[in-house]
Protein backbone atom coordinates (compact mmCIF):
# COMPACT_ATOMS: atom_id res chain seq x y z
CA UNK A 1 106.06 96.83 119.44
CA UNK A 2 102.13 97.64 119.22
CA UNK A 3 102.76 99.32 116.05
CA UNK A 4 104.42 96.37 114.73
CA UNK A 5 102.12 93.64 116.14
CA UNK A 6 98.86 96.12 114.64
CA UNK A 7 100.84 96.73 111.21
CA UNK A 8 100.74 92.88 110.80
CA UNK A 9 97.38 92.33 111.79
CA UNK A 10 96.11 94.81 109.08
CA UNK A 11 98.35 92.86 106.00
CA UNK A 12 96.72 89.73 106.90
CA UNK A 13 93.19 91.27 107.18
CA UNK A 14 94.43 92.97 103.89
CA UNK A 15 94.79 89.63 102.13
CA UNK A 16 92.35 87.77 103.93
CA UNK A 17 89.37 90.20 102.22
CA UNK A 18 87.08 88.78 99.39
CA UNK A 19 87.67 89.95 95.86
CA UNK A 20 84.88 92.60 95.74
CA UNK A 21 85.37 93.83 98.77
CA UNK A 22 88.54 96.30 97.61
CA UNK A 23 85.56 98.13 96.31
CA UNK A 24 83.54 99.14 98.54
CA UNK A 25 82.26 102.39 100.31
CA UNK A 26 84.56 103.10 102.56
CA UNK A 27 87.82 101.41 101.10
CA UNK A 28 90.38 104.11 99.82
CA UNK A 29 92.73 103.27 96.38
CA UNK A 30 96.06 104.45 96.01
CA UNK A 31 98.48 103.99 92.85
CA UNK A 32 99.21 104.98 89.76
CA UNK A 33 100.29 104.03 86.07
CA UNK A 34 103.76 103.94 84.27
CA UNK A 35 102.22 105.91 80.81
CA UNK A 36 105.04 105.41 78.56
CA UNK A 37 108.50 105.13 79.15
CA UNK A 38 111.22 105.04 76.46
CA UNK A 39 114.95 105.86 75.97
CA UNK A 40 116.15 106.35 72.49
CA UNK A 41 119.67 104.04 71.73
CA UNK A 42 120.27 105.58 68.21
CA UNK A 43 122.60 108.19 67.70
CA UNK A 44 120.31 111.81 68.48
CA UNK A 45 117.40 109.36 70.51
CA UNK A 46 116.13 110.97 73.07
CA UNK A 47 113.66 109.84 76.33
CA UNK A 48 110.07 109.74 77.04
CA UNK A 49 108.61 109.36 80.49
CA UNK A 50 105.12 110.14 82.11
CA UNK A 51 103.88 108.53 85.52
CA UNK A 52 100.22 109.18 86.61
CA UNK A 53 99.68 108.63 90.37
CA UNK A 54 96.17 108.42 91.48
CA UNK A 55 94.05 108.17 95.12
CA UNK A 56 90.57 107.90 95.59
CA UNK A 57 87.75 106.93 98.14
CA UNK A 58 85.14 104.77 97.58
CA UNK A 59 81.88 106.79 98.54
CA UNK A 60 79.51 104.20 97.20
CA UNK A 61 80.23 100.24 96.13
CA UNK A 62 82.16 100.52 92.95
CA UNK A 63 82.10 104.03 92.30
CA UNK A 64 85.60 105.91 93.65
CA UNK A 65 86.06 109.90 93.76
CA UNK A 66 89.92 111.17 94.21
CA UNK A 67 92.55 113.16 92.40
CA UNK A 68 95.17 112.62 89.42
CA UNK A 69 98.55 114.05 89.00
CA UNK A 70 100.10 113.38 85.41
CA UNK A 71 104.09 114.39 84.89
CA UNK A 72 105.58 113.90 81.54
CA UNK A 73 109.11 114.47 80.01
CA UNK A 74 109.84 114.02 76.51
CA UNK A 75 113.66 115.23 74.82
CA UNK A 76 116.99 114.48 73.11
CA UNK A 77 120.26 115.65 73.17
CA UNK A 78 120.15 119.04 70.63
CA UNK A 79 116.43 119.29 70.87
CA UNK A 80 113.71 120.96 72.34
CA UNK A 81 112.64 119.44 76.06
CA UNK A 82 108.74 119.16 76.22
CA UNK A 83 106.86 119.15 79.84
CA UNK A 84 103.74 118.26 80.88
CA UNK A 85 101.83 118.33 83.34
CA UNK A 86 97.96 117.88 84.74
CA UNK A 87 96.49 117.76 88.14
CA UNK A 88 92.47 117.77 89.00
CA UNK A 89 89.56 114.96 90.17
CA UNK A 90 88.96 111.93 89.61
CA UNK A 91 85.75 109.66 89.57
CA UNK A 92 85.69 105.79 88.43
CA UNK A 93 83.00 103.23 88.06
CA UNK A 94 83.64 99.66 88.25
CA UNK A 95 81.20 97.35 86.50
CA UNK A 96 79.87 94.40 88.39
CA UNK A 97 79.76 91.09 87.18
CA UNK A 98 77.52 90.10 84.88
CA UNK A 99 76.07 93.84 84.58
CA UNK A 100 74.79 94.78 81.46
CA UNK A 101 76.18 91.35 79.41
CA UNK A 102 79.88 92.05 80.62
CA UNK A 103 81.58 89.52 83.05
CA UNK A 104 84.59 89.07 85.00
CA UNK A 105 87.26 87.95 83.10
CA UNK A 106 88.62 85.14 85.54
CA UNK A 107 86.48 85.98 87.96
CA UNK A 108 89.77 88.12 89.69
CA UNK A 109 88.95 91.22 88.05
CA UNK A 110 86.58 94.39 87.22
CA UNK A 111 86.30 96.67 84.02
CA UNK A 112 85.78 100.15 84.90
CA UNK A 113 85.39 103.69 83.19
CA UNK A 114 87.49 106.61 84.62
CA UNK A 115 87.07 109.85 83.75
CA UNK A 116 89.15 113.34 84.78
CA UNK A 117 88.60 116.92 84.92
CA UNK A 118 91.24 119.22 86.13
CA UNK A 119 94.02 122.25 84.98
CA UNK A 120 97.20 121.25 82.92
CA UNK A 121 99.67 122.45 80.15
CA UNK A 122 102.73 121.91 78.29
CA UNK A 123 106.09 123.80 78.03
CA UNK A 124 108.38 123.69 75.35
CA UNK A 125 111.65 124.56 76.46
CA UNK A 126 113.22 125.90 72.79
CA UNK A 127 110.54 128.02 70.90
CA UNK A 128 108.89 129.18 74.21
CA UNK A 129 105.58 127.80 73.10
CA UNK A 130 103.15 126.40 76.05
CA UNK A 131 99.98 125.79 76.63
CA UNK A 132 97.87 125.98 79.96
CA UNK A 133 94.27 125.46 80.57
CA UNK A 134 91.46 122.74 81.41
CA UNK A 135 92.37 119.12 81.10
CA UNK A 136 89.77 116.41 81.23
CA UNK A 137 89.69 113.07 79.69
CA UNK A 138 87.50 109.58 79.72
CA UNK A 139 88.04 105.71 78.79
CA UNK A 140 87.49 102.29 79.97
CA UNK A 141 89.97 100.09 81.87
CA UNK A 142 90.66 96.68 83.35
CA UNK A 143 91.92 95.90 86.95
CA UNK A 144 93.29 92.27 87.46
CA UNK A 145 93.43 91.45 90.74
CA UNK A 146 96.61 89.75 91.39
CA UNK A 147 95.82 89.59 95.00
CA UNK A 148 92.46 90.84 97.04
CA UNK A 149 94.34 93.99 97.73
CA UNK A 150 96.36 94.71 94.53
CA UNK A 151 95.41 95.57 91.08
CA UNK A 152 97.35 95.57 87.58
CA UNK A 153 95.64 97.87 85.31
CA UNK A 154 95.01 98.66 81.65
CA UNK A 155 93.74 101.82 80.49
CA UNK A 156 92.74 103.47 77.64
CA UNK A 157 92.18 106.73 77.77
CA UNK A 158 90.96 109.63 75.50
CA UNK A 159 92.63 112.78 77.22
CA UNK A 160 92.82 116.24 75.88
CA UNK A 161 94.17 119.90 76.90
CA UNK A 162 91.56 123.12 75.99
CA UNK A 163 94.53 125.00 76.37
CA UNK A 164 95.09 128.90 76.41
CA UNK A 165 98.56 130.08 75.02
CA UNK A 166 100.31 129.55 71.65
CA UNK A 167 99.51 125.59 71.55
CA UNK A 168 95.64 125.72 72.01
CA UNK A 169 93.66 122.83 71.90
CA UNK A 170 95.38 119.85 72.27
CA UNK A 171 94.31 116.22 72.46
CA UNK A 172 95.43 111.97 72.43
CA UNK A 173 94.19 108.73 73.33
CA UNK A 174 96.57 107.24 74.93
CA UNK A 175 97.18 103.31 76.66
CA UNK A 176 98.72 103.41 80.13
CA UNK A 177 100.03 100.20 82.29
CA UNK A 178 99.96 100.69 86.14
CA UNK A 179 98.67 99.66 89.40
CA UNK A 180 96.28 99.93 91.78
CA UNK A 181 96.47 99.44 96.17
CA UNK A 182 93.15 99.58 97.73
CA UNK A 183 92.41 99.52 101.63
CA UNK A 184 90.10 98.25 103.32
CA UNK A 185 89.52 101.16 105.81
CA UNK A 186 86.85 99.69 107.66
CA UNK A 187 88.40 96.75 108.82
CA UNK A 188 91.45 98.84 109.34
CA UNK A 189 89.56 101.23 112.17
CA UNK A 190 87.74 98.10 113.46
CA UNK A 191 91.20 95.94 114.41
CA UNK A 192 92.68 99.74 115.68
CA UNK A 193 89.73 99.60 118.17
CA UNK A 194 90.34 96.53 118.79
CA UNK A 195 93.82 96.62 119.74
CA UNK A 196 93.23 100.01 122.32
């Protein structure tokens, strides 16, 4: 019953908290973003999918270090399955309002630059080609905040693969749609306290 009675406190200090304060020290983020999802309906389509989860902690106002994990599957029936995959650290930025001529848009949201640095590859599953090595990438973004706690992103995203193997070097800018839950931890540990 404590559990229960303390889970509910923290959502309503969740949504309670100001807009800017999802990003500050202290506060963690937790999500991810849909990349690209498609499913071929013509005769010989095939499917593309790639989800991107993310976490990070904010160890200044507006500036988040975490990690990335990027999964991809691309195929069709009679072809070659490609997979893909990337996993490293994270670091973001978020503007604040009315820095350097840009402003909130609505005043519910933040732009931000993201960049990544990790190890990734791709496997090609007829051929045997693949390609492993360092994968970093960089790009701006937009997180509307739909509530004080929850985020709906846009990102764009230049994100390449120096890759060792028979692929090499490989690179894309690519758009990805997600979302973003950040915690206040602070006022999480503070209503714990209070509760013991």
């Amino acid at each position: 019953m404590k559990k229960l009675i303390l889970t509910g406190i923290l959502a309503v200090a969740g949504l309670t908290t100001t807009a800017n304060a999802q990003i500050q020290k202290g506060n963690w983020m937790v999500g991810g973003n849909l990349a690209l999802a498609d499913f071929g309906l013509n005769k010989g389509g095939g499917y593309n999918f790639s989800i991107e989860p993310k976490g990070a902690y904010f160890i200044e106002d507006n500036i988040a270090v975490g990690g990335y994990v990027d999964l991809g599957f691309k195929g069709a029936k009679d072809a070659a399955t490609t997979f893909t995959y990337n996993v490293g650290a994270l670091g973001r930025y978020y503007v604040s309002p009315g820095e350097k001529g840009i402003d909130n848009l609505l005043n519910h949201g933040r732009w931000f630059v993201e960049g990544n640095v990790g190890v990734g590859g791709t496997t090609i599953s007829k051929g045997g080609t693949s390609s492993n090595g360092l994968n970093f990438g960089v790009g701006p973004g937009y997180s509307y905040f739909i509530t004080p706690n929850i985020g709906l992103e846009g990102l764009l995203k230049y994100d390449a693969n120096a890759g060792f193997g028979n692929v090499g070097y490989t690179n894309k800018i690519k758009f990805s749609l997600g979302f973003q839950i950040y915690l206040p931890t602070s006022k999480a540990k503070q209503i714990i306290n209070d509760v013991k």
